[in-house]
Protein backbone atom coordinates (compact mmCIF):
# COMPACT_ATOMS: atom_id res chain seq x y z
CA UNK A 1 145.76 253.83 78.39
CA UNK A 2 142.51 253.90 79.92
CA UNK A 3 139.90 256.49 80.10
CA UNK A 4 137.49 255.17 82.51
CA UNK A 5 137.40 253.08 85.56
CA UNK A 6 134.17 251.57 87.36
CA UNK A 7 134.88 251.02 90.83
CA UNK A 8 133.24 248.41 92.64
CA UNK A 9 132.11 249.89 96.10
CA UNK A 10 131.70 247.56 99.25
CA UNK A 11 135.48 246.20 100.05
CA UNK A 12 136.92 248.51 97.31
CA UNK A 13 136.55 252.04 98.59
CA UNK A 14 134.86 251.05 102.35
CA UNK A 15 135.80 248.45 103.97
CA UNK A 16 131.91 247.20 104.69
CA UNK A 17 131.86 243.15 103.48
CA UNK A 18 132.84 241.85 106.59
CA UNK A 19 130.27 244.32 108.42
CA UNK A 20 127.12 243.08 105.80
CA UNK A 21 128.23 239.50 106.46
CA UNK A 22 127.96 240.29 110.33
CA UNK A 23 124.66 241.44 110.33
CA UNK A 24 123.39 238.66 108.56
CA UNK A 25 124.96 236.28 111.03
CA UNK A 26 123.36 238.20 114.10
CA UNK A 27 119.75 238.65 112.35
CA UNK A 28 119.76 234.68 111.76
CA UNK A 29 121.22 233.66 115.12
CA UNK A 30 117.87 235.89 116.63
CA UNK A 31 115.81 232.94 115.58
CA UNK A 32 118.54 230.24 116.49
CA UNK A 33 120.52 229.78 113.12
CA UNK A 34 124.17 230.18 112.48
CA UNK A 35 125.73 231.34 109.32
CA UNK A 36 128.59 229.53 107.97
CA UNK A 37 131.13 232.01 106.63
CA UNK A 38 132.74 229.78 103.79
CA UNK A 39 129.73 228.71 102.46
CA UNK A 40 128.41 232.00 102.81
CA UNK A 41 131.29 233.48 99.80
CA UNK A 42 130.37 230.97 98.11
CA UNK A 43 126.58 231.46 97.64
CA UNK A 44 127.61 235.10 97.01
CA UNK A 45 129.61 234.56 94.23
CA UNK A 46 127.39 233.24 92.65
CA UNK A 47 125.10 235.87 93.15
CA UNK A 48 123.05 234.49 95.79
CA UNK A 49 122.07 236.61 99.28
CA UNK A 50 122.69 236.28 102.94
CA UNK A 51 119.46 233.52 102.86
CA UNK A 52 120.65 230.66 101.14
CA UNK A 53 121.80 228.53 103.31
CA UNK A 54 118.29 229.62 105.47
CA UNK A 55 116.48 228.55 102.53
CA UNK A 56 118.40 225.22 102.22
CA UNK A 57 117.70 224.53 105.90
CA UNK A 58 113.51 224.99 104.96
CA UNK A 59 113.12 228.85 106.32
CA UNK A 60 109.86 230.30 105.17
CA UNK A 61 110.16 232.88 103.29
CA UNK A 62 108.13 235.26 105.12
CA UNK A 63 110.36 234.66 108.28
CA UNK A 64 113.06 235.67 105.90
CA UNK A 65 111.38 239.05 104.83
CA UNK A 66 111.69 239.49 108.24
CA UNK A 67 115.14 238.58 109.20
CA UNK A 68 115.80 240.97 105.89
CA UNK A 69 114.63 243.87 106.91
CA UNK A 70 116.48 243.35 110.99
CA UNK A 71 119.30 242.35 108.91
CA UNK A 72 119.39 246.21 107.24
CA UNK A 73 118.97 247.40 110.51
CA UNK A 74 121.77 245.84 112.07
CA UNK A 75 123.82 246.85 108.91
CA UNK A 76 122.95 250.58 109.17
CA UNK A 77 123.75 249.79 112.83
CA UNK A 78 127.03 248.89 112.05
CA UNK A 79 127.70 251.80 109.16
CA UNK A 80 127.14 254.26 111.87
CA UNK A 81 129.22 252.79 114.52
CA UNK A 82 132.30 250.82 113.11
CA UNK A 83 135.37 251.77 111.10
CA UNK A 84 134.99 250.81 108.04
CA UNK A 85 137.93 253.51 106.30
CA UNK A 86 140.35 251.36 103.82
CA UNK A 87 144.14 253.40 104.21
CA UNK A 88 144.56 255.85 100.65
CA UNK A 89 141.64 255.44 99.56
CA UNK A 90 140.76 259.12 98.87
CA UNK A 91 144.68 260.25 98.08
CA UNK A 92 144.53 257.56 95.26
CA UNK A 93 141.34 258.71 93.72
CA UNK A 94 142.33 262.20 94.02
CA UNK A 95 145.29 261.05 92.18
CA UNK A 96 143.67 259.21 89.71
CA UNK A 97 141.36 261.62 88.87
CA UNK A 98 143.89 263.99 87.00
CA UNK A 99 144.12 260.95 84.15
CA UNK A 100 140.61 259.11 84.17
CA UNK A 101 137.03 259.74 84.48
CA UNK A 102 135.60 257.66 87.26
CA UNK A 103 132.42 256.29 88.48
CA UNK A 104 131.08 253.92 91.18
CA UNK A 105 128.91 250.25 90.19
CA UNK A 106 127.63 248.59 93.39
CA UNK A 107 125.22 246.18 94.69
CA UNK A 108 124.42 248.85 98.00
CA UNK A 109 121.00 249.82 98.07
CA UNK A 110 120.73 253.17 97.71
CA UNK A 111 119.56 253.92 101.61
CA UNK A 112 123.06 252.04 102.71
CA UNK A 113 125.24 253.88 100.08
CA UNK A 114 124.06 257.39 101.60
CA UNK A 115 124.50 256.79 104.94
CA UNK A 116 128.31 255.48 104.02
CA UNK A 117 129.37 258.95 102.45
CA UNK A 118 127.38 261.21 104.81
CA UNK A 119 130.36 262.44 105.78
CA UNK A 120 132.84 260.96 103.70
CA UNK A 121 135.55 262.62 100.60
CA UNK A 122 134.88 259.71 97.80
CA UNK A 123 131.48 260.55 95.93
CA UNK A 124 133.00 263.98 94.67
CA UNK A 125 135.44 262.16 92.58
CA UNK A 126 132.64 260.41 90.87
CA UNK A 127 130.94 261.50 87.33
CA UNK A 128 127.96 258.94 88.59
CA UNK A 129 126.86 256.54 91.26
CA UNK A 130 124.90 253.24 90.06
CA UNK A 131 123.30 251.60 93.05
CA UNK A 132 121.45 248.74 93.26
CA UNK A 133 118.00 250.56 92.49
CA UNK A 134 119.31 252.08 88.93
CA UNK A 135 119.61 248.35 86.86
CA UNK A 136 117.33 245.34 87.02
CA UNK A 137 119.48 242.39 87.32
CA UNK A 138 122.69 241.74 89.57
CA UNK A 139 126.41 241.55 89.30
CA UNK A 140 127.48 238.12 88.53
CA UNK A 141 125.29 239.15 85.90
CA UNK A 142 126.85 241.81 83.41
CA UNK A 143 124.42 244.63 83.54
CA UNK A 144 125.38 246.80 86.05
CA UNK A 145 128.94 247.29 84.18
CA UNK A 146 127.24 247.70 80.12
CA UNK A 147 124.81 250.37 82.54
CA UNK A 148 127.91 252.03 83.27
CA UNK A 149 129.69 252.18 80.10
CA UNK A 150 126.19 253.73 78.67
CA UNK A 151 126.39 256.11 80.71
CA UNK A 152 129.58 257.03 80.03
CA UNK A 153 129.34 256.23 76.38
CA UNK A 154 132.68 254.08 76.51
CA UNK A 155 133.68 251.40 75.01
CA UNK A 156 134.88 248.11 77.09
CA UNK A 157 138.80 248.36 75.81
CA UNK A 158 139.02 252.15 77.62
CA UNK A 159 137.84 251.21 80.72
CA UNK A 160 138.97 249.86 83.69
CA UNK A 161 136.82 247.70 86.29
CA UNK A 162 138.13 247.66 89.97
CA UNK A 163 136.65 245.01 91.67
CA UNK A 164 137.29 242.90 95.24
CA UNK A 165 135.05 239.40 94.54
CA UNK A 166 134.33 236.68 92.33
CA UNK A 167 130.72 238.24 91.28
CA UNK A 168 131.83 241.45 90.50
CA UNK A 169 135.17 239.57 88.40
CA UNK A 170 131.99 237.30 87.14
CA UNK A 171 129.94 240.60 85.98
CA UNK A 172 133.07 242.98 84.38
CA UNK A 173 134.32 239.77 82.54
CA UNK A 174 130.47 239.11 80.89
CA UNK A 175 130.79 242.69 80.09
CA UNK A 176 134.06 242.44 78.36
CA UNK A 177 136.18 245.05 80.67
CA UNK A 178 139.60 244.37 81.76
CA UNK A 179 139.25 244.03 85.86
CA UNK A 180 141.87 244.76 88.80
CA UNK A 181 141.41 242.74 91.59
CA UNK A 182 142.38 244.69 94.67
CA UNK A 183 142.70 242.69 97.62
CA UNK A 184 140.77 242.13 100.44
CA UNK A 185 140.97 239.59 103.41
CA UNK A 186 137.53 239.12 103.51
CA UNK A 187 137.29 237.53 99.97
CA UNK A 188 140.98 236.44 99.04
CA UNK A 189 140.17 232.85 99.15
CA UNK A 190 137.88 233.29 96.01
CA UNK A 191 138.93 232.32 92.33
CA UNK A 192 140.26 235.28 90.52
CA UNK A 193 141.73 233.84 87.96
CA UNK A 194 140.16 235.59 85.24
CA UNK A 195 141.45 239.03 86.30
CA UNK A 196 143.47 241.00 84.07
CA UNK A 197 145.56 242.81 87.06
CA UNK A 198 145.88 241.61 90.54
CA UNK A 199 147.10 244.74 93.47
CA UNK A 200 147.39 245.27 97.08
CA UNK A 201 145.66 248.77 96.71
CA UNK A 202 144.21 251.61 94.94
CA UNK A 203 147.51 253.37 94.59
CA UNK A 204 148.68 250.71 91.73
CA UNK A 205 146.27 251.90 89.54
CA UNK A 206 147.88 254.69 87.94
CA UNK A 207 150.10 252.51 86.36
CA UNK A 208 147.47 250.13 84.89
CA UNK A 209 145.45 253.38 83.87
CA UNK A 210 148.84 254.55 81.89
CA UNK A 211 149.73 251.63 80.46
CA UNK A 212 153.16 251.13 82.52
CA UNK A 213 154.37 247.74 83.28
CA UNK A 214 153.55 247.02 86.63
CA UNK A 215 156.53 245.59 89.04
């Protein structure tokens, strides 16, 4: 059984990747660039940004400090305005949270994450919110997951990692915590091989979380 899960936030509880992606792809095409999608989940799997392929193509980087900052824009544009709800999301924590204690790990800046759950039921189910501010060094790297065991003082074996991409599999693996892939269309054509569960949604964990055979 486990004690602990570490949700993974963007694609896991809101359904945001596509909407990050998007805003990238408009701030670049202001100056006449295109963003190719494929190659796009590829550089951020391995942990690089929404630049890369800018950067490959010779962008300066002070152009790209600021196509960052109308990129954010256009994201918070698109927080306010789109639907980005994922189906049971909220019944399965509340469910969930009768047998496990529960926090979130994400790569949102903290200005992003707040906006999100202005208005939304998910934070109150949470012991603790990492954001991108509270650890130094990115998920594929394993830091933001040993950050959250510390802070829950558990160990690796009683927790649980719910997670949507290849980083954030990349990250919970280097920490040594079983992950659940959940899907999402957005990244299913990444290599998740190294998960220890694979589900269609949050309502299958429960049964992970108990120890019951899934299927």
């Amino acid at each position: 059984m486990k004690k602990y899960v570490l949700f993974d936030h963007d694609g896991v509880l809101v359904d945001t990747e596509h909407w990050y992606y998007k805003a990238g792809e408009r701030a670049l095409a202001d100056i006449g660039m295109s963003l190719n999608k494929d190659q796009y989940l590829r550089d951020m799997s391995q942990g690089l940004g929404t630049w890369a392929q800018a950067r490959a193509a010779g962008t300066d980087e002070q152009v790209i400090d600021g196509l960052r900052e109308v990129r954010n824009d256009y994201y918070q544009e698109y927080l306010r305005t789109e639907a980005i709800e994922i189906e049971g999301v909220v019944d399965a924590l509340a469910e969930l949270s009768t047998y496990v204690r529960m926090a979130i790990v994400t790569t949102a800046k903290r200005a992003d994450f707040d906006l999100i759950h202005e208005q939304r039921q998910i934070r109150p189910f949470m012991d603790f919110v990492l954001v991108r501010e509270d650890y130094e060094r990115s998920k594929p790297h394993p830091e933001p997951y040993l950050t959250g065991l510390t802070r829950f003082g558990a160990t690796s074996e009683e927790t649980l990692v719910v997670e949507d991409s290849s980083r954030g599999l990349s990250s919970a693996v280097a920490a040594g915590i079983d992950c659940a892939i959940v899907h999402n269309d957005f990244t299913s054509s990444q290599d998740f091989s190294r998960a220890s569960y694979r589900i269609e949604t949050l309502r299958e964990l429960k049964d992970i979380v108990l120890g019951a055979p899934l299927g």
